[in-house]
Protein backbone atom coordinates (compact mmCIF):
# COMPACT_ATOMS: atom_id res chain seq x y z
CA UNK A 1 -18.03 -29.48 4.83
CA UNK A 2 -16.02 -26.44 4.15
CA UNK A 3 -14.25 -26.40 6.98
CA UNK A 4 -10.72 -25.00 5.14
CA UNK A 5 -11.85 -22.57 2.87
CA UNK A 6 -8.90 -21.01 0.30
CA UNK A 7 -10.00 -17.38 -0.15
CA UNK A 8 -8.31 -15.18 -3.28
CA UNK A 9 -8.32 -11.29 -2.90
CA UNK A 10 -6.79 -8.99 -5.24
CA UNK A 11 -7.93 -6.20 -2.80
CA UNK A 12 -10.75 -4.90 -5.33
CA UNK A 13 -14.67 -5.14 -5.16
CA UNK A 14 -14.51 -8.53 -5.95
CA UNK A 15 -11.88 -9.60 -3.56
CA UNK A 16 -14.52 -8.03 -0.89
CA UNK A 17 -17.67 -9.98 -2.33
CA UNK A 18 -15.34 -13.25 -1.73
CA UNK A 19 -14.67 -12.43 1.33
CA UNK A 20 -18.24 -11.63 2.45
CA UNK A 21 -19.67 -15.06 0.76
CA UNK A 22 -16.29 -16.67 3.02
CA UNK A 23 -17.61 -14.93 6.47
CA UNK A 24 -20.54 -15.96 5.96
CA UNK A 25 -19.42 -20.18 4.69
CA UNK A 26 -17.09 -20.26 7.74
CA UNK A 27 -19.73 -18.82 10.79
CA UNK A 28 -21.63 -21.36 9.22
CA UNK A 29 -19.26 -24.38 9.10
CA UNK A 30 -17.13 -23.29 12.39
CA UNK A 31 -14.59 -23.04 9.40
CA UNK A 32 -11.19 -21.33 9.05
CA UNK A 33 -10.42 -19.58 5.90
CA UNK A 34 -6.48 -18.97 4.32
CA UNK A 35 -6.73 -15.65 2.24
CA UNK A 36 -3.64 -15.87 -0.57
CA UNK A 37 -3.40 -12.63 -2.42
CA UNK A 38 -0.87 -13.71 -5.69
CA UNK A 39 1.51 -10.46 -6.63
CA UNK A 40 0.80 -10.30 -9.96
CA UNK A 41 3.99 -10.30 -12.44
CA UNK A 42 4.29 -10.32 -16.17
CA UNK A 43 7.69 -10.67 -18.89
CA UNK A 44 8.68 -8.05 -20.42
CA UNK A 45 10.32 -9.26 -23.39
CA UNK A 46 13.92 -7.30 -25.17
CA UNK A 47 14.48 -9.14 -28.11
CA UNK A 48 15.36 -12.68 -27.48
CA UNK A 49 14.91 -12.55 -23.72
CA UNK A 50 13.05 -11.52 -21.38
CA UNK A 51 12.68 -9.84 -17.59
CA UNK A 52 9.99 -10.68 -15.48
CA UNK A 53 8.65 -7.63 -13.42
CA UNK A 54 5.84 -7.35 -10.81
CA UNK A 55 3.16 -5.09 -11.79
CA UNK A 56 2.61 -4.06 -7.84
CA UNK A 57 4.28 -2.86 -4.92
CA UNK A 58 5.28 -5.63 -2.17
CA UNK A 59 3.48 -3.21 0.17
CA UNK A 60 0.59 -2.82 -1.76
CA UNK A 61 0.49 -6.84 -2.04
CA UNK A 62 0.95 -7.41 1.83
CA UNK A 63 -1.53 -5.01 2.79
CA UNK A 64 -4.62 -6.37 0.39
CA UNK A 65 -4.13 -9.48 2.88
CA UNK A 66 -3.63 -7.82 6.12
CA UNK A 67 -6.85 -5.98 5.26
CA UNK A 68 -8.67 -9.25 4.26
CA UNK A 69 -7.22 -10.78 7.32
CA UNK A 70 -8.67 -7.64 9.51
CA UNK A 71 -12.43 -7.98 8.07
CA UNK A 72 -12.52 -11.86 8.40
CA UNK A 73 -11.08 -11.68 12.03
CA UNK A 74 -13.56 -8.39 12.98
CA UNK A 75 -16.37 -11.32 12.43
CA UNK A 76 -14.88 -13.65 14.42
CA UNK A 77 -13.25 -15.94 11.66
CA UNK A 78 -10.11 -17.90 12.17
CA UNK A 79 -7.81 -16.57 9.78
CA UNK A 80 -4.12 -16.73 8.19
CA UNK A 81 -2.92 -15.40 5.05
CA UNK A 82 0.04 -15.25 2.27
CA UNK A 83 1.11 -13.34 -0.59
CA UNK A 84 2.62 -15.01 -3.29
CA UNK A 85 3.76 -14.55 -6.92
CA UNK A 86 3.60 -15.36 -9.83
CA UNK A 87 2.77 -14.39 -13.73
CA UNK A 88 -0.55 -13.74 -14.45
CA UNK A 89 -1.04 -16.83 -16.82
CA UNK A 90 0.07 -18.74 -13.66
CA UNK A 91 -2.13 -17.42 -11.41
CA UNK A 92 -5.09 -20.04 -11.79
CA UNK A 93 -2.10 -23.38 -11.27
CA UNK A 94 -1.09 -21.48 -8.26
CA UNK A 95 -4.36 -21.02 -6.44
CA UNK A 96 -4.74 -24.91 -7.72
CA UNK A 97 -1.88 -25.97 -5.69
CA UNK A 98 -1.49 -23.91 -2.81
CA UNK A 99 -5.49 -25.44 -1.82
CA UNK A 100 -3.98 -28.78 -2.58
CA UNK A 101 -1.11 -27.64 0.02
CA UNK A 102 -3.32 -26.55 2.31
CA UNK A 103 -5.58 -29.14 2.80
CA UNK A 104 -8.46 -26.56 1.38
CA UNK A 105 -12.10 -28.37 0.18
CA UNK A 106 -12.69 -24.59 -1.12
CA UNK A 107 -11.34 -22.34 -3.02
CA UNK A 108 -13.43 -19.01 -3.63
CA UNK A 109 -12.56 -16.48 -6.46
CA UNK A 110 -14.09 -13.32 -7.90
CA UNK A 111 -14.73 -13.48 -11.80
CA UNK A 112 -12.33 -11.97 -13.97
CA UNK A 113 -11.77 -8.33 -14.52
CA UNK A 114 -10.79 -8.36 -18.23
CA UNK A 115 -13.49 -7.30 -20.99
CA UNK A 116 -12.46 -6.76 -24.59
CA UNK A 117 -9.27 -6.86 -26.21
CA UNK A 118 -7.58 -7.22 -23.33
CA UNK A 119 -9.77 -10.63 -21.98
CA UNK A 120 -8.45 -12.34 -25.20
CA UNK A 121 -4.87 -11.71 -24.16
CA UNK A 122 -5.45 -12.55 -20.23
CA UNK A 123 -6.88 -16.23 -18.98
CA UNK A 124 -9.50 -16.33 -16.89
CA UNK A 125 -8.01 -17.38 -13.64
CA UNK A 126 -11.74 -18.28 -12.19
CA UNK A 127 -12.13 -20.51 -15.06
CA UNK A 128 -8.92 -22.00 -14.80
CA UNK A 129 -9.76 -22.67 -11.06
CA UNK A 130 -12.67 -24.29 -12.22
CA UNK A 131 -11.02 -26.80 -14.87
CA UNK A 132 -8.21 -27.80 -12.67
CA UNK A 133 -9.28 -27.96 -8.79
CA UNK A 134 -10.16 -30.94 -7.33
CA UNK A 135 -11.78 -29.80 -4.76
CA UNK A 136 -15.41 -27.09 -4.84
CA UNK A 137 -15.35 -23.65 -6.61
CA UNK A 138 -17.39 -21.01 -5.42
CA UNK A 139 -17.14 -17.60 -7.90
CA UNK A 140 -18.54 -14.79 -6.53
CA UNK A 141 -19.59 -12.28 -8.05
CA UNK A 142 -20.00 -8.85 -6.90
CA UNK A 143 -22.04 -5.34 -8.26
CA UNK A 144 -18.60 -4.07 -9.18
């Protein structure tokens, strides 16, 4: 059980705290884990259309996985990783599918980050994890 665990950092406390509960799931389980950080992008509409703009670096996005990719491996974890993209309404149907891809019976998320105003405008991708997967869940959450 758990032996291909889907891990999804956003290189913030909560990313971490999902990546601790992983270690941990995986030392247990002799399992591998598959961190996926998703490059966040959102459209900016002009009128009747629209452009569709990342709201972070490709750096920034490559290195919140190399650096989940260096803790996991420092404790002995078999580990690969990916950044994709996508908009942030997306984000939950893309974790969905890339665990379906990847043969994953886990998929771990932090809870959302959104409070007020702007968690009415933003889904809650651990939720939409949740309602769609058909494989386990495991939120995490974290102090932060």
């Amino acid at each position: 059980m758990y032996k291909n665990i889907l891990a999804a950092v956003d290189g913030s406390a909560h990313g971490g705290a999902v990546l601790d509960a992983v270690s941990a799931l995986a030392k247990l389980t002799g399992g591998a884990v598959h961190v996926i950080h998703v490059r966040p992008s959102q459209v900016i509409s002009s009128g009747i259309s629209g452009t569709v703009v990342p709201t972070e670096e490709r750096e920034e996005s490559r290195q919140v996985v190399d650096d989940a990719l260096a803790r996991l491996r420092a404790d002995g974890i078999t580990a690969e990783g990916e950044v994709d993209e996508g908009l942030r309404e997306d984000l939950a149907a893309i974790l969905v599918e890339r665990a379906e891809a990847l043969g994953s019976d886990l998929i771990a998320v932090g809870p959302g980050h959104y409070s007020g105003i702007a968690a009415l405008l933003h889904p809650s991708v651990s939720r939409g994890v949740a309602k769609t997967s058909k494989v386990s869940v495991l939120l995490v959450h974290s102090e932060a």
